[in-house]
N, C-alpha and C. Protein backbone atom coordinates (compact mmCIF):
# COMPACT_ATOMS: atom_id res chain seq x y z
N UNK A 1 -95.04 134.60 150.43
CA UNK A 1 -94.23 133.60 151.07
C UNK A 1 -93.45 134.17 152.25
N UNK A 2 -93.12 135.37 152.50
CA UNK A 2 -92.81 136.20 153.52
C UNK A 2 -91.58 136.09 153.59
N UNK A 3 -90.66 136.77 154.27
CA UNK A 3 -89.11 136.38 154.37
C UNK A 3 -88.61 135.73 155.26
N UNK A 4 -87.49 135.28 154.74
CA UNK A 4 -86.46 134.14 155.49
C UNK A 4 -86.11 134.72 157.05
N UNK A 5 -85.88 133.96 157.88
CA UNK A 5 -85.61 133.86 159.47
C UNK A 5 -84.18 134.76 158.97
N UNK A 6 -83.73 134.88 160.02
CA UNK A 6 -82.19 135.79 160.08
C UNK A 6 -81.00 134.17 159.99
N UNK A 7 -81.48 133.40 160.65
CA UNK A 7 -80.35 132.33 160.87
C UNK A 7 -80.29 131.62 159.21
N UNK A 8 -81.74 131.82 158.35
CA UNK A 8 -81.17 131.15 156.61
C UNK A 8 -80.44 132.74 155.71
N UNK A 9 -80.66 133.83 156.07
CA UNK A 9 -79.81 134.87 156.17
C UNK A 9 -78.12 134.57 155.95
N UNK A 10 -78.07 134.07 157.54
CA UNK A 10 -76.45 134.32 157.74
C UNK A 10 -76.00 132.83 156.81
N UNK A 11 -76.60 131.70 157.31
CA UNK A 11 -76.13 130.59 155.79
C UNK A 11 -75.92 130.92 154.60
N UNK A 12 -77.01 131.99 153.63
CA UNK A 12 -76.74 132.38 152.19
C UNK A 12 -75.70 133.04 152.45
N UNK A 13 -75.04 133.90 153.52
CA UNK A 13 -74.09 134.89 153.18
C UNK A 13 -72.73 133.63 153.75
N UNK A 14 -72.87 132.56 154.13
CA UNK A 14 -71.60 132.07 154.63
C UNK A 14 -71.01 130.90 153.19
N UNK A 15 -72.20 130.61 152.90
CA UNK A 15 -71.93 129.81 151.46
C UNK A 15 -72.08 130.39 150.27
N UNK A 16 -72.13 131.71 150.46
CA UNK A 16 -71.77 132.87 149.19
C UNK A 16 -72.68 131.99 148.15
N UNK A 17 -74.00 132.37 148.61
CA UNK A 17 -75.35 131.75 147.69
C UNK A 17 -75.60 133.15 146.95
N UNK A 18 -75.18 134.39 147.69
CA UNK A 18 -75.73 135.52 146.81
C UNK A 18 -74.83 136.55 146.87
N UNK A 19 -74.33 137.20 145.31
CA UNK A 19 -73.43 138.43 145.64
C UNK A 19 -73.88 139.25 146.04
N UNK A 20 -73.22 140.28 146.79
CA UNK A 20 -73.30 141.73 146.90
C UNK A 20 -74.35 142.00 148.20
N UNK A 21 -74.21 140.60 149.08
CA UNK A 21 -74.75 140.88 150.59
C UNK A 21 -73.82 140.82 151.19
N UNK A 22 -74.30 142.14 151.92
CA UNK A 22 -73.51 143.16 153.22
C UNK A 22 -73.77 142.56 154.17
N UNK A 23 -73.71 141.51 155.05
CA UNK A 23 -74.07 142.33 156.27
C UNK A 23 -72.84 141.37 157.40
N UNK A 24 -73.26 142.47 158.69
CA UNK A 24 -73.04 141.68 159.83
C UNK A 24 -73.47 140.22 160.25
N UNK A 25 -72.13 139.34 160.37
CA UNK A 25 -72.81 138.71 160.94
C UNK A 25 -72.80 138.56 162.21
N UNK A 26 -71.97 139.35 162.95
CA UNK A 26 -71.49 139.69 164.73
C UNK A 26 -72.94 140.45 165.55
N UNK A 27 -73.82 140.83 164.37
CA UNK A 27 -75.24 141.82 165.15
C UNK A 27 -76.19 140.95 164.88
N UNK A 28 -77.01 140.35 165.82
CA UNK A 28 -78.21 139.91 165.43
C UNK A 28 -79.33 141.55 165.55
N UNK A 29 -79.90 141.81 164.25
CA UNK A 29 -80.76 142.72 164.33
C UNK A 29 -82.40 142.70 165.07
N UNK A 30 -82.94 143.69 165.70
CA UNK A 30 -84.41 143.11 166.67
C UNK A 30 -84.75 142.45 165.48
N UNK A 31 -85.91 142.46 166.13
CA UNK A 31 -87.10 141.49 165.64
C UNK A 31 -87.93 142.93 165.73
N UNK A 32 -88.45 143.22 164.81
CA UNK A 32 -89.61 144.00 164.23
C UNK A 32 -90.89 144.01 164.61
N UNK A 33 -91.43 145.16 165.69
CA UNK A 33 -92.31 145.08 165.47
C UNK A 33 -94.09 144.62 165.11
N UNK A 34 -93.96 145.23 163.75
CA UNK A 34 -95.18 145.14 162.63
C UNK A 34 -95.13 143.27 162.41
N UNK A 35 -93.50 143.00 162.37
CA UNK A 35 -93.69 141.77 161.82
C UNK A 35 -94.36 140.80 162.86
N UNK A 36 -93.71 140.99 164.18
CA UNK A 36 -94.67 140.29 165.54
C UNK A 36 -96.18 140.57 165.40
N UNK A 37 -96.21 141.92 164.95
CA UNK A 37 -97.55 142.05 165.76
C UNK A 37 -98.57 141.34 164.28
N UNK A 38 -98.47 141.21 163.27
CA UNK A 38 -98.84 140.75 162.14
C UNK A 38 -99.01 138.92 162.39
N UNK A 39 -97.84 138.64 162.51
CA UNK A 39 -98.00 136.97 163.11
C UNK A 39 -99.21 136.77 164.10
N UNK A 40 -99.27 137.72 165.15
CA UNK A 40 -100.15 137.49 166.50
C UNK A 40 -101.84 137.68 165.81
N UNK A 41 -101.74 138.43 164.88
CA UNK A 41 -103.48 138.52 164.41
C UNK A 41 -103.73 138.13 163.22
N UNK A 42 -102.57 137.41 162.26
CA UNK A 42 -102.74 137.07 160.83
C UNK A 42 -103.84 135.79 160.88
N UNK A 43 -104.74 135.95 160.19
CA UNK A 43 -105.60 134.29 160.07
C UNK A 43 -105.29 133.88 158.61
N UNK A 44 -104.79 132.76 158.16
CA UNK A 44 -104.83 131.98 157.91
C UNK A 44 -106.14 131.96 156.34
N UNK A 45 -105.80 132.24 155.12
CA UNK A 45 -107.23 131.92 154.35
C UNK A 45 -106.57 131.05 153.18
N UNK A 46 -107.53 129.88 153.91
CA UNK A 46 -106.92 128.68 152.38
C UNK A 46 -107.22 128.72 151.17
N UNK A 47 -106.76 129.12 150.14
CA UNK A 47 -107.36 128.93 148.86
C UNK A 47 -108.61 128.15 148.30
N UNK A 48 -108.08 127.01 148.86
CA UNK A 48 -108.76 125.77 148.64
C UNK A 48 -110.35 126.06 149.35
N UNK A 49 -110.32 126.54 150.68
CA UNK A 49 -111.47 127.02 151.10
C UNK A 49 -112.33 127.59 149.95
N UNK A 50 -111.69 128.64 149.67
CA UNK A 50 -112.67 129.62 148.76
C UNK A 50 -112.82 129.02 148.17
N UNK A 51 -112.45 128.15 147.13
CA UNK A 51 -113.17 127.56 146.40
C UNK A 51 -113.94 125.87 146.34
N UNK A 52 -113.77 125.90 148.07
CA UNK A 52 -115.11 124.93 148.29
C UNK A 52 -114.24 123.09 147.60
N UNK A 53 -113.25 123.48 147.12
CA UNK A 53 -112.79 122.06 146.64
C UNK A 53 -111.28 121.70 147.00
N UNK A 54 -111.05 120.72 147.73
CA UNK A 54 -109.52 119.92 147.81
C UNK A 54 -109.17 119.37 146.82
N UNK A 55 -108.03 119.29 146.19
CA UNK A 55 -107.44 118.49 144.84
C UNK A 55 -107.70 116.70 145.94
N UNK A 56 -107.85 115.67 145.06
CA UNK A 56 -108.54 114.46 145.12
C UNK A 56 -107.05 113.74 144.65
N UNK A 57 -106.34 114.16 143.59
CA UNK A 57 -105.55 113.71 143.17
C UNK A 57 -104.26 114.41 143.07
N UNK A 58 -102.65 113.70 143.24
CA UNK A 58 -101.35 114.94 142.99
C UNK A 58 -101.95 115.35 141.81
N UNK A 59 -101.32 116.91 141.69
CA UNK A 59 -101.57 117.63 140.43
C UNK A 59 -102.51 118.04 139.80
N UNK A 60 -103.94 117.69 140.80
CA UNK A 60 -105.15 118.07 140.14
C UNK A 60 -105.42 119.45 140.33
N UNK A 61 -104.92 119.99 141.28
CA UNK A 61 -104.59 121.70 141.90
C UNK A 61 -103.26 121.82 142.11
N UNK A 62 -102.89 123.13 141.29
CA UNK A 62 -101.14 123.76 141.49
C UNK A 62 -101.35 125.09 142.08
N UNK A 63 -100.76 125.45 142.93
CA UNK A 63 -100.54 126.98 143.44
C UNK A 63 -99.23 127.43 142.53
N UNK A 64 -98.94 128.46 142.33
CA UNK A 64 -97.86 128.98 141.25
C UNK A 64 -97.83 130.53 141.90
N UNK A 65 -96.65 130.58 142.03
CA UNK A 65 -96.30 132.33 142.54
C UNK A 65 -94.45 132.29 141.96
N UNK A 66 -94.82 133.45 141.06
CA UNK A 66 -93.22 133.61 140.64
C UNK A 66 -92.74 135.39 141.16
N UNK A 67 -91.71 135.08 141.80
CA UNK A 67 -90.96 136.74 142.35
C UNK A 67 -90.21 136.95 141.60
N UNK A 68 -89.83 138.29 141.91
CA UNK A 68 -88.70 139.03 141.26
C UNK A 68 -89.28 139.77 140.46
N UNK A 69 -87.81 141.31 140.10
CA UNK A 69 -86.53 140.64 139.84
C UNK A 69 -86.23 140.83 141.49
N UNK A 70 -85.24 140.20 141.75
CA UNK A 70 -84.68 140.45 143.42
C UNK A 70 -84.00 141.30 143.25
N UNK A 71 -83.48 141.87 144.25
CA UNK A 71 -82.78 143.20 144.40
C UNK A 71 -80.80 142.64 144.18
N UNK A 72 -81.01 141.32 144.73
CA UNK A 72 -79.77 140.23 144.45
C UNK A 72 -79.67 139.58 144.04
N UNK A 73 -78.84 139.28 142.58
CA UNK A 73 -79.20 137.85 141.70
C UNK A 73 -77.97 137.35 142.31
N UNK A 74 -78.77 135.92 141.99
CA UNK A 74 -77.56 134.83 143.11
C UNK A 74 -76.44 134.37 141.84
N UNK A 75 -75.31 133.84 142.47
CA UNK A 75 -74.22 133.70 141.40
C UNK A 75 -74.28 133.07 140.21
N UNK A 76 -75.22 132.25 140.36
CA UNK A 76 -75.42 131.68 138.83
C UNK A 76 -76.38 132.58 137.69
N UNK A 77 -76.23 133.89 138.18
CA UNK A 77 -77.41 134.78 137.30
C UNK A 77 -78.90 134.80 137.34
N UNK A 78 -79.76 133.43 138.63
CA UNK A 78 -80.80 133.86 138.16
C UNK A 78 -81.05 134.64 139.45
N UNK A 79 -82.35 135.33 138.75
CA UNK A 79 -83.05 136.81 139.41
C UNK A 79 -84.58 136.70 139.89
N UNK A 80 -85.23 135.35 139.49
CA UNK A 80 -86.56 135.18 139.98
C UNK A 80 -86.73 133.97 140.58
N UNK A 81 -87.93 133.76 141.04
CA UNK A 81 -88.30 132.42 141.63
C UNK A 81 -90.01 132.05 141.34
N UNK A 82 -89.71 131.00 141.11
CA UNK A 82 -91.13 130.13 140.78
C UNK A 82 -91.25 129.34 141.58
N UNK A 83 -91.78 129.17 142.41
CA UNK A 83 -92.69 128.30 143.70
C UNK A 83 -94.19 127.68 143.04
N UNK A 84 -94.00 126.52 142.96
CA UNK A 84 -94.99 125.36 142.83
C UNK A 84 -95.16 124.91 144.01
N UNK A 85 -96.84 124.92 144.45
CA UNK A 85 -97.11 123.78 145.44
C UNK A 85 -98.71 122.60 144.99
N UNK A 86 -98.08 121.68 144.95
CA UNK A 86 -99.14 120.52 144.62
C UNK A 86 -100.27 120.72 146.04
N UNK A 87 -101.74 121.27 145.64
CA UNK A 87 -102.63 121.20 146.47
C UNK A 87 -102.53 119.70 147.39
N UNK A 88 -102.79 118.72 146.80
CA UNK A 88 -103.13 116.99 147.36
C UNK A 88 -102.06 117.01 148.41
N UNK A 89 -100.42 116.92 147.87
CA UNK A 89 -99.68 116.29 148.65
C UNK A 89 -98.90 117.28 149.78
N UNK A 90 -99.21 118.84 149.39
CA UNK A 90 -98.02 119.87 149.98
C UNK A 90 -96.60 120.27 149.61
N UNK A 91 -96.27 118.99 148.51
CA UNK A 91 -95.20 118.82 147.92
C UNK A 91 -94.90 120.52 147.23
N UNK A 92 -93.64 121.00 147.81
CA UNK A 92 -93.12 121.75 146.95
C UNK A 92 -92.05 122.28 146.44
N UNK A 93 -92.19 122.81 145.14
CA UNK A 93 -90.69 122.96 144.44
C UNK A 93 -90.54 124.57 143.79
N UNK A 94 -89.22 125.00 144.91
CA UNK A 94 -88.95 126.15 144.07
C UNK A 94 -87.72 126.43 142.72
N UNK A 95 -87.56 126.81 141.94
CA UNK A 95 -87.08 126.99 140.13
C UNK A 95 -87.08 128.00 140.24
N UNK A 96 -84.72 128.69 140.84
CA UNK A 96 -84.67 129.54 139.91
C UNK A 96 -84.89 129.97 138.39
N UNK A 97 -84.75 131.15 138.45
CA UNK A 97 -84.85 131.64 136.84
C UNK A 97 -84.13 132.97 136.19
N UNK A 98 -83.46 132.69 135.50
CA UNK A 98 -82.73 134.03 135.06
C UNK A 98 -83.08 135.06 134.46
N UNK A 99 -84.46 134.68 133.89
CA UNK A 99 -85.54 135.93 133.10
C UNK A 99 -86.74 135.29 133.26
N UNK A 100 -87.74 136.36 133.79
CA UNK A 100 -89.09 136.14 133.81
C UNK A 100 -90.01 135.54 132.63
N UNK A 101 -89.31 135.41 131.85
CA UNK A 101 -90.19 134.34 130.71
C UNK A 101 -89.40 132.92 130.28
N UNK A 102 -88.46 132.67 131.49
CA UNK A 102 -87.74 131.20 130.99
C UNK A 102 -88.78 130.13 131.53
């Protein structure tokens, strides 16, 4: 899922979404690199391609990717994330989680 822009950055740190982030917010830091040069030649491979089939119906295909632990658990204790995306509609929903088997 790759990481957040610098400007949803400085929001989590202004609405104290997560303890124990440092940073400046008076420095905007460069822009990286690897990460430019990665955008400029990344293609694109749809799942759905590989396997030759589009979901027909919501919910007939789920993508599922859960992270963590993060290096920062946000104030309410949880430490992972579960990202659902419904193939059909694009619809998606991410569900903190406070332990990798909730």
């Amino acid at each position: 899922l790759g990481h957040p822009n610098y400007e949803a950055i400085v929001k989590m740190v202004q609405s104290q979404a997560a303890k124990g982030m440092l940073i400046d917010l008076f420095h905007i830091p460069p822009k990286y690199q690897f990460c430019i040069s990665r955008k400029q030649t990344k293609t694109l491979i749809s799942k759905r391609h590989e396997k030759g089939h589009k979901a027909i119906w919501p919910l007939e295909i789920i993508w599922v990717d859960l992270s963590g632990p993060h290096a920062v658990t946000l104030r309410t204790g949880n430490n992972y994330v579960i990202d659902i995306v419904d193939d059909h509609t694009s619809c998606a929903w991410s569900i903190p989680l406070k332990r990798k088997d909730d």
